[in-house]
PDB file of N, CA and C in Angstrom:
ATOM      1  N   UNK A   1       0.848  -1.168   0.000  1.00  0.00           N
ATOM      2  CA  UNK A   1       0.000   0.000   0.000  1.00  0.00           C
ATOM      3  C   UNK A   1       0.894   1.231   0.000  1.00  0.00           C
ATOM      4  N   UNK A   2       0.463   2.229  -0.642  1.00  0.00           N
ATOM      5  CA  UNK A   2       1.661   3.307  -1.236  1.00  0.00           C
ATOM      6  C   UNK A   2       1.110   4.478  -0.042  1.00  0.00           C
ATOM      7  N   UNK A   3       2.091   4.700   0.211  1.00  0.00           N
ATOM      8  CA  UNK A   3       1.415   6.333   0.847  1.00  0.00           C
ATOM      9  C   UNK A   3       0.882   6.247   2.616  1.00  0.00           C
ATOM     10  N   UNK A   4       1.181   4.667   3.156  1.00  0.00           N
ATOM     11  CA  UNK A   4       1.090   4.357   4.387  1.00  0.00           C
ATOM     12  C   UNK A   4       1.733   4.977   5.326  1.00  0.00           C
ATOM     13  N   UNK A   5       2.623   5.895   4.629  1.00  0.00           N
ATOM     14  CA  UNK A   5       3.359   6.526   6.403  1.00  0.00           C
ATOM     15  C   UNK A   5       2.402   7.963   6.404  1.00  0.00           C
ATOM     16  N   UNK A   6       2.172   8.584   5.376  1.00  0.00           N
ATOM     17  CA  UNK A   6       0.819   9.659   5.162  1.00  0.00           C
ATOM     18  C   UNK A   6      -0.197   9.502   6.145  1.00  0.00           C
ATOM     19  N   UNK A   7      -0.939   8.083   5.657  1.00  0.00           N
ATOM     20  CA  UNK A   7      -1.986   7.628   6.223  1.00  0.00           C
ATOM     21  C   UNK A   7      -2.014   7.721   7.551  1.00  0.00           C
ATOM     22  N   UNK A   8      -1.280   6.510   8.527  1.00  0.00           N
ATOM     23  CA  UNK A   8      -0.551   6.657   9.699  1.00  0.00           C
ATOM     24  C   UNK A   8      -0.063   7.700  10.219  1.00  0.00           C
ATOM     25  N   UNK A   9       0.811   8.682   9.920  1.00  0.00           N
ATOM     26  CA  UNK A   9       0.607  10.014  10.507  1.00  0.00           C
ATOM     27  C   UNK A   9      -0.635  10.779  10.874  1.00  0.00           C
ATOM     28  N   UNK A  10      -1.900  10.921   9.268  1.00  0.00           N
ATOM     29  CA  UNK A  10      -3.120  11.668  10.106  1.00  0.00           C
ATOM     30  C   UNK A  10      -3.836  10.992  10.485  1.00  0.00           C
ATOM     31  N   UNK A  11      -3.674   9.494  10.417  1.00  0.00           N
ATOM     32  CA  UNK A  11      -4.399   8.679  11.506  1.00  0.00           C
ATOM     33  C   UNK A  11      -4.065   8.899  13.370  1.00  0.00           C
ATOM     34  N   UNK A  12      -2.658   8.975  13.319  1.00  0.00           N
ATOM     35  CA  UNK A  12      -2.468   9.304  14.773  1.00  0.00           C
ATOM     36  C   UNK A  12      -2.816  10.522  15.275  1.00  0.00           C
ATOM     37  N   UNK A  13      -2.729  11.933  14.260  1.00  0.00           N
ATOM     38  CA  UNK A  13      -3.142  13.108  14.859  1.00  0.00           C
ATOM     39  C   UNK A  13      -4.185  13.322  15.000  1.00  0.00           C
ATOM     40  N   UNK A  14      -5.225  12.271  14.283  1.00  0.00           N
ATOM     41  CA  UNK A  14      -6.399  12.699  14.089  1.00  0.00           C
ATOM     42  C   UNK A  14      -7.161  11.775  15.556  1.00  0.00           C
ATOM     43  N   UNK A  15      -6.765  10.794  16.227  1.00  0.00           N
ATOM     44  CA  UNK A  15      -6.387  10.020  17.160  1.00  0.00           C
ATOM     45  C   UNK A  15      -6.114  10.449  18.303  1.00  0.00           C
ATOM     46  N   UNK A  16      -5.290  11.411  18.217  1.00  0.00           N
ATOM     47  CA  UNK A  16      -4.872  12.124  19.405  1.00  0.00           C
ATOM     48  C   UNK A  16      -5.961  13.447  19.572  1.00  0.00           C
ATOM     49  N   UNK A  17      -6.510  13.957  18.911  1.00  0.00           N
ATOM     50  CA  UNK A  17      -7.562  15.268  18.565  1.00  0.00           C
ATOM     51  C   UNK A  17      -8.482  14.607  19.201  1.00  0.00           C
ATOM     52  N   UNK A  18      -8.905  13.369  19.012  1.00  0.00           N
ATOM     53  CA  UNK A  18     -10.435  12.896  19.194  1.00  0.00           C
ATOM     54  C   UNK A  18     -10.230  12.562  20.413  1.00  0.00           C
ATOM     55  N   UNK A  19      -9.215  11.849  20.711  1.00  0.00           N
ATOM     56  CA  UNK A  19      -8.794  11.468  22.082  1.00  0.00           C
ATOM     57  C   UNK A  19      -9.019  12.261  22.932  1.00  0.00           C
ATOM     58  N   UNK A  20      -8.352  13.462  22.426  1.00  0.00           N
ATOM     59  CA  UNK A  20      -8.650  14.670  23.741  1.00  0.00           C
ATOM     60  C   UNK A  20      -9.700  15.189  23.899  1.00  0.00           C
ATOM     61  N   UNK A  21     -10.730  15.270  22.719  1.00  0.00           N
ATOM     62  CA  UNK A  21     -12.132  16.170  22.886  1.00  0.00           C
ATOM     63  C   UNK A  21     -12.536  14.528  23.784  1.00  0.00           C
ATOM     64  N   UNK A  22     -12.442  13.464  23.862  1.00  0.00           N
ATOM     65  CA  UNK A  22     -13.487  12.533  24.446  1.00  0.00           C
ATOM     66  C   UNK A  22     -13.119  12.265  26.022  1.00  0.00           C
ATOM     67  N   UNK A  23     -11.572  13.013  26.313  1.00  0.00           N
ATOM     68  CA  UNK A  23     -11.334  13.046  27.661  1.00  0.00           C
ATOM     69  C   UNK A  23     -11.821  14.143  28.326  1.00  0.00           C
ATOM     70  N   UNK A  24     -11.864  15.380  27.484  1.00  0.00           N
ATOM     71  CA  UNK A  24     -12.373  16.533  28.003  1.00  0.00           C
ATOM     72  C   UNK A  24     -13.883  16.116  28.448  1.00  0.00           C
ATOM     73  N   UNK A  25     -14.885  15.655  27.566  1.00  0.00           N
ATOM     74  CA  UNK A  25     -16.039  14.957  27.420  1.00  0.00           C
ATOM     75  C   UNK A  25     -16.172  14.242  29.068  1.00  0.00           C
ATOM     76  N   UNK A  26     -15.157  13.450  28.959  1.00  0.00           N
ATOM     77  CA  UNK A  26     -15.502  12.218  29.756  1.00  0.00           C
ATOM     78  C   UNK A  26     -15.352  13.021  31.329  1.00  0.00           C
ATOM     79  N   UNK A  27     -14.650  14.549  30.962  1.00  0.00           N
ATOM     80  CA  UNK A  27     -14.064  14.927  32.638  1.00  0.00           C
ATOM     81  C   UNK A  27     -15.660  15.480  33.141  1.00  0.00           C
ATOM     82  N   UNK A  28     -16.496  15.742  32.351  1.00  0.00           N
ATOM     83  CA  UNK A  28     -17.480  16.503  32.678  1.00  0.00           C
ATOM     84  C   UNK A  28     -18.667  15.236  33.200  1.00  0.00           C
ATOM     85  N   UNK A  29     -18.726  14.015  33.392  1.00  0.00           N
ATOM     86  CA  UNK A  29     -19.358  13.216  33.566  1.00  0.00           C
ATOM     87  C   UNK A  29     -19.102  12.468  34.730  1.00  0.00           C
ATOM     88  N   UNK A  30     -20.299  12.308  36.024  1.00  0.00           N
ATOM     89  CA  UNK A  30     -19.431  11.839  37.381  1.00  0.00           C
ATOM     90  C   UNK A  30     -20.043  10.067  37.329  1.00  0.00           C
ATOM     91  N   UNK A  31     -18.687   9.724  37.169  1.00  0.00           N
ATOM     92  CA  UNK A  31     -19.072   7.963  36.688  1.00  0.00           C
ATOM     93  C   UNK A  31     -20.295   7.378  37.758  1.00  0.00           C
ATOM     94  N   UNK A  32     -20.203   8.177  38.869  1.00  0.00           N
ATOM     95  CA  UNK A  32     -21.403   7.287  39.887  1.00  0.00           C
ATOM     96  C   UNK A  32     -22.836   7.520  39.062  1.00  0.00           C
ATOM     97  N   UNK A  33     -23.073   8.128  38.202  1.00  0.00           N
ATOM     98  CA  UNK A  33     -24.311   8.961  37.542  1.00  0.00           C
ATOM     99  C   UNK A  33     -24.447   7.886  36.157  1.00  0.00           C
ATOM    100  N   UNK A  34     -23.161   7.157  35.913  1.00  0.00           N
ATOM    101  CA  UNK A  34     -23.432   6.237  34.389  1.00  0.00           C
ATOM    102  C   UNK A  34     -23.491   4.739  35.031  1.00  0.00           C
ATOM    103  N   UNK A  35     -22.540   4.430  36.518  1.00  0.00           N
ATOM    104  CA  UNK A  35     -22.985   3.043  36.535  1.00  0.00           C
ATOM    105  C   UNK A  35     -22.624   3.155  38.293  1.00  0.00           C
ATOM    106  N   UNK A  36     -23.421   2.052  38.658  1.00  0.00           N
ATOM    107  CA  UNK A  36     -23.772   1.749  40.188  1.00  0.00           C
ATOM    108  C   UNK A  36     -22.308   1.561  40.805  1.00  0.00           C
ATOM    109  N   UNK A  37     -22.121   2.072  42.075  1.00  0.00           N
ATOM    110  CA  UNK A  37     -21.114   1.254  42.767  1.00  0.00           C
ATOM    111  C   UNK A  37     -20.836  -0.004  42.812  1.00  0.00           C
ATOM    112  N   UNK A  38     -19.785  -0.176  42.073  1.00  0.00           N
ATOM    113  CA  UNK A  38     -18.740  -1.629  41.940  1.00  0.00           C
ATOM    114  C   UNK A  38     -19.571  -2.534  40.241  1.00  0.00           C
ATOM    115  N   UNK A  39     -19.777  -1.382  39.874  1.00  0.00           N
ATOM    116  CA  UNK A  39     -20.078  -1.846  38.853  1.00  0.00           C
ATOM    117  C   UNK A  39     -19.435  -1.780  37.620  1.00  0.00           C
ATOM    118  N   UNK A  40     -17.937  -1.148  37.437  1.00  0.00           N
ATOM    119  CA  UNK A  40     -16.766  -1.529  36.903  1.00  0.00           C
ATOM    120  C   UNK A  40     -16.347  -2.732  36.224  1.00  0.00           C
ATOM    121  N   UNK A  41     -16.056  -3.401  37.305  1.00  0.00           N
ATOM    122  CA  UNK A  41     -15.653  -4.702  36.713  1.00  0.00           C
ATOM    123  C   UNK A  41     -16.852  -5.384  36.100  1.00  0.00           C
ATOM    124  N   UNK A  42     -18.207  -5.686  36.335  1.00  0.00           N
ATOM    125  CA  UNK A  42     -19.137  -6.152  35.454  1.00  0.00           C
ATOM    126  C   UNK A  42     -19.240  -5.080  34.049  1.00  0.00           C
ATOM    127  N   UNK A  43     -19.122  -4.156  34.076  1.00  0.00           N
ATOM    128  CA  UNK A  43     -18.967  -3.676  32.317  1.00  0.00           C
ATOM    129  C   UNK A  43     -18.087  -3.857  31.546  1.00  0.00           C
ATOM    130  N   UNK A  44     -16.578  -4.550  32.025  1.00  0.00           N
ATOM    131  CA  UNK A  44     -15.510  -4.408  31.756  1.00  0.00           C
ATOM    132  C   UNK A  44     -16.281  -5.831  31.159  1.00  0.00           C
ATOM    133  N   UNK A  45     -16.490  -7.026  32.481  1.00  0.00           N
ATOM    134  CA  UNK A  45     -17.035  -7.916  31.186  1.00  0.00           C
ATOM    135  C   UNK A  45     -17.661  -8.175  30.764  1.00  0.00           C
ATOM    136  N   UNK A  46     -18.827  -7.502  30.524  1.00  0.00           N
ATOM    137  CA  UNK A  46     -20.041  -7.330  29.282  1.00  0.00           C
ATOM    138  C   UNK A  46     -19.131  -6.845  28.010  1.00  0.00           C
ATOM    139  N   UNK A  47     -18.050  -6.016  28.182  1.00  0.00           N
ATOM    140  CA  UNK A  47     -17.679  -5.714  27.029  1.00  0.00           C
ATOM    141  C   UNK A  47     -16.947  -7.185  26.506  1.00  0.00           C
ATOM    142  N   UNK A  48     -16.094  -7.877  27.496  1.00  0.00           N
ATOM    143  CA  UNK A  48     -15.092  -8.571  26.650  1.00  0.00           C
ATOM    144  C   UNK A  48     -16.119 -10.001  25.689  1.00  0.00           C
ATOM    145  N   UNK A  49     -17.146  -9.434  27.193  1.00  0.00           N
ATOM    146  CA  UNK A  49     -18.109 -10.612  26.355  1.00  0.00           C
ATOM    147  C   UNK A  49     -18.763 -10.525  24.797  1.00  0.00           C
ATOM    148  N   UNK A  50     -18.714  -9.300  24.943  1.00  0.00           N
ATOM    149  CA  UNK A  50     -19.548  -9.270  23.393  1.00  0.00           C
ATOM    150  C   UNK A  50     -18.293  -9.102  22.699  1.00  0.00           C
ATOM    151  N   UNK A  51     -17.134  -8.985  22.707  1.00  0.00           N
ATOM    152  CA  UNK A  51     -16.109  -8.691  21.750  1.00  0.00           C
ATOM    153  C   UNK A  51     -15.448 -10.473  21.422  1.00  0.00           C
ATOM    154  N   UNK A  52     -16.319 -11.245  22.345  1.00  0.00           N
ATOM    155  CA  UNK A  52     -16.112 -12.430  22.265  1.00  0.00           C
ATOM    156  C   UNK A  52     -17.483 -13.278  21.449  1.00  0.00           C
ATOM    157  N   UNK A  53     -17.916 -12.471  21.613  1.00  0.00           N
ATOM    158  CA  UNK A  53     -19.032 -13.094  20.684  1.00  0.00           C
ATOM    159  C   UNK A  53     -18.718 -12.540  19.646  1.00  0.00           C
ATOM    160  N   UNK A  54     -18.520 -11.402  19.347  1.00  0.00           N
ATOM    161  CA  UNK A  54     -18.711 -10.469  17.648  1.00  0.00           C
ATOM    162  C   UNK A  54     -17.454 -11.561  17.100  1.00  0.00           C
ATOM    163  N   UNK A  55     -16.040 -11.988  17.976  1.00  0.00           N
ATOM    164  CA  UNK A  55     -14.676 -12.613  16.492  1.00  0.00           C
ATOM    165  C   UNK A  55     -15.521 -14.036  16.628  1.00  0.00           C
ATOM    166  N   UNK A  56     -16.770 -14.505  17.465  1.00  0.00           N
ATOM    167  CA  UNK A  56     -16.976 -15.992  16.972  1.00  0.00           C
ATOM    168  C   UNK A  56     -18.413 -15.915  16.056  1.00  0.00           C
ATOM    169  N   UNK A  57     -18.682 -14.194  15.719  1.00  0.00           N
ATOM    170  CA  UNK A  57     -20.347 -14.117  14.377  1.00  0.00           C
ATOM    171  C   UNK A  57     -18.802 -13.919  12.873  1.00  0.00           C
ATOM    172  N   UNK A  58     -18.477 -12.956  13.354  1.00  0.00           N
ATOM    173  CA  UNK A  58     -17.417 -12.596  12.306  1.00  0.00           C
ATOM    174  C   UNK A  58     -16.660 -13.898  11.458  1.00  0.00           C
ATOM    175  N   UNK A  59     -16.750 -13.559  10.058  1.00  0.00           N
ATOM    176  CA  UNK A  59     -15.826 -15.066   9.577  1.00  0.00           C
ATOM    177  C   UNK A  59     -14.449 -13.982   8.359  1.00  0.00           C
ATOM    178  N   UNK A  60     -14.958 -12.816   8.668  1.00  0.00           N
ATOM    179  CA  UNK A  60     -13.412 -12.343   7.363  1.00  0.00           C
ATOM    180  C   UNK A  60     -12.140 -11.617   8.745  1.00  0.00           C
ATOM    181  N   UNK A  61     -11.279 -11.516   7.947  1.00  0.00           N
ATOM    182  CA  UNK A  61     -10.406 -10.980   8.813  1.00  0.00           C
ATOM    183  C   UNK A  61     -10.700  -9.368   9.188  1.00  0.00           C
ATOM    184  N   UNK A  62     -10.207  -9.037  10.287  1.00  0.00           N
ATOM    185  CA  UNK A  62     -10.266  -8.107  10.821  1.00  0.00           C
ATOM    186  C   UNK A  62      -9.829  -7.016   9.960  1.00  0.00           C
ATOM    187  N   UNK A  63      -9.935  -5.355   9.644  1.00  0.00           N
ATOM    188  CA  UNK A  63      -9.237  -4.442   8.656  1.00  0.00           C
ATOM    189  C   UNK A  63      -9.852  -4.956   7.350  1.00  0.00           C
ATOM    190  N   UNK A  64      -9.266  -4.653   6.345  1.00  0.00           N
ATOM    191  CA  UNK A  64      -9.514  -4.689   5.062  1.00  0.00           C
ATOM    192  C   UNK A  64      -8.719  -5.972   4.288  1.00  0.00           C
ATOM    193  N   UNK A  65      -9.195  -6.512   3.196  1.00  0.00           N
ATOM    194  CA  UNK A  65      -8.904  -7.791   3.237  1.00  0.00           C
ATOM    195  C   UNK A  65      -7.359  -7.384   1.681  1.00  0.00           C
ATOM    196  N   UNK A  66      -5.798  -7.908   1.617  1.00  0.00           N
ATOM    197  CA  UNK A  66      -5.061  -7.288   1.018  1.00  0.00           C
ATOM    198  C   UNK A  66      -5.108  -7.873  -0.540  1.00  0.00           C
ATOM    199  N   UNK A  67      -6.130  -8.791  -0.536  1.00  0.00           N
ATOM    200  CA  UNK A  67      -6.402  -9.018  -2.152  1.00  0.00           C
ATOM    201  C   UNK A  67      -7.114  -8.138  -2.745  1.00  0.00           C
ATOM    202  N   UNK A  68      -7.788  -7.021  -1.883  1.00  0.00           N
ATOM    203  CA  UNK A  68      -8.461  -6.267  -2.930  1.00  0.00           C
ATOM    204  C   UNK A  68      -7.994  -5.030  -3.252  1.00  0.00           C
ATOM    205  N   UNK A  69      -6.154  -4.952  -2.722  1.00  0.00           N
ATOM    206  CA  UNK A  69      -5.453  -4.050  -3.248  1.00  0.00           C
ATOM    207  C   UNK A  69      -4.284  -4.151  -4.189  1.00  0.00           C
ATOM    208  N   UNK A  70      -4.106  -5.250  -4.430  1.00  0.00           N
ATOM    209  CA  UNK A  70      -3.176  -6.272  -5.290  1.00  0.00           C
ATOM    210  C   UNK A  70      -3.730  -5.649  -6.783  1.00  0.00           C
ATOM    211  N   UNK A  71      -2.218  -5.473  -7.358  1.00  0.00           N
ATOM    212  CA  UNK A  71      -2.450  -4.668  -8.652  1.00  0.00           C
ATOM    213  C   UNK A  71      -2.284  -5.916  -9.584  1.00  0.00           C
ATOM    214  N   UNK A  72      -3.190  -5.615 -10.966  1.00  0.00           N
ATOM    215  CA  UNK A  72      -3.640  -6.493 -11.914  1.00  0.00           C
ATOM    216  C   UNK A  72      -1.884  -6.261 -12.604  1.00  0.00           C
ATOM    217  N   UNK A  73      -1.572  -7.482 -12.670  1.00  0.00           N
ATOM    218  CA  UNK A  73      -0.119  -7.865 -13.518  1.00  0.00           C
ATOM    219  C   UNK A  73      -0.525  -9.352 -14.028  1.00  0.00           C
TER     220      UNK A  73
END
């Protein structure tokens, strides 16, 4: 893929921008108000759970697949 260190550069700045508007975001929000006391660790694994279900619905690889950038020769 041509032009990947481009990409990767405004991928990270653009990464780091969003990052910060969603920490600024997140400072204004008092976590006791989004989930119950000691309720941390149960969201932590509701998430891993469904990220464990979505790679066993999922059957292509993760990202973009590199045969469909392979030049016709």
């Amino acid at each position: 893929m041509t032009g990947w260190k481009t990409l990767l550069f405004n991928s990270v700045l653009s990464l780091l921008a969003i990052g910060a508007e969603v920490a600024e975001q997140l400072a204004l929000v008092e976590p006791g108000a989004v989930l119950p006391a000691g309720g941390g660790p149960l969201a932590v694994l509701a998430m891993g759970a469904a990220n464990i279900l979505l790679r066993h619905v999922t059957r292509g690889p993760a990202g973009w697949s590199r045969q469909r950038f392979r030049h016709a020769g």
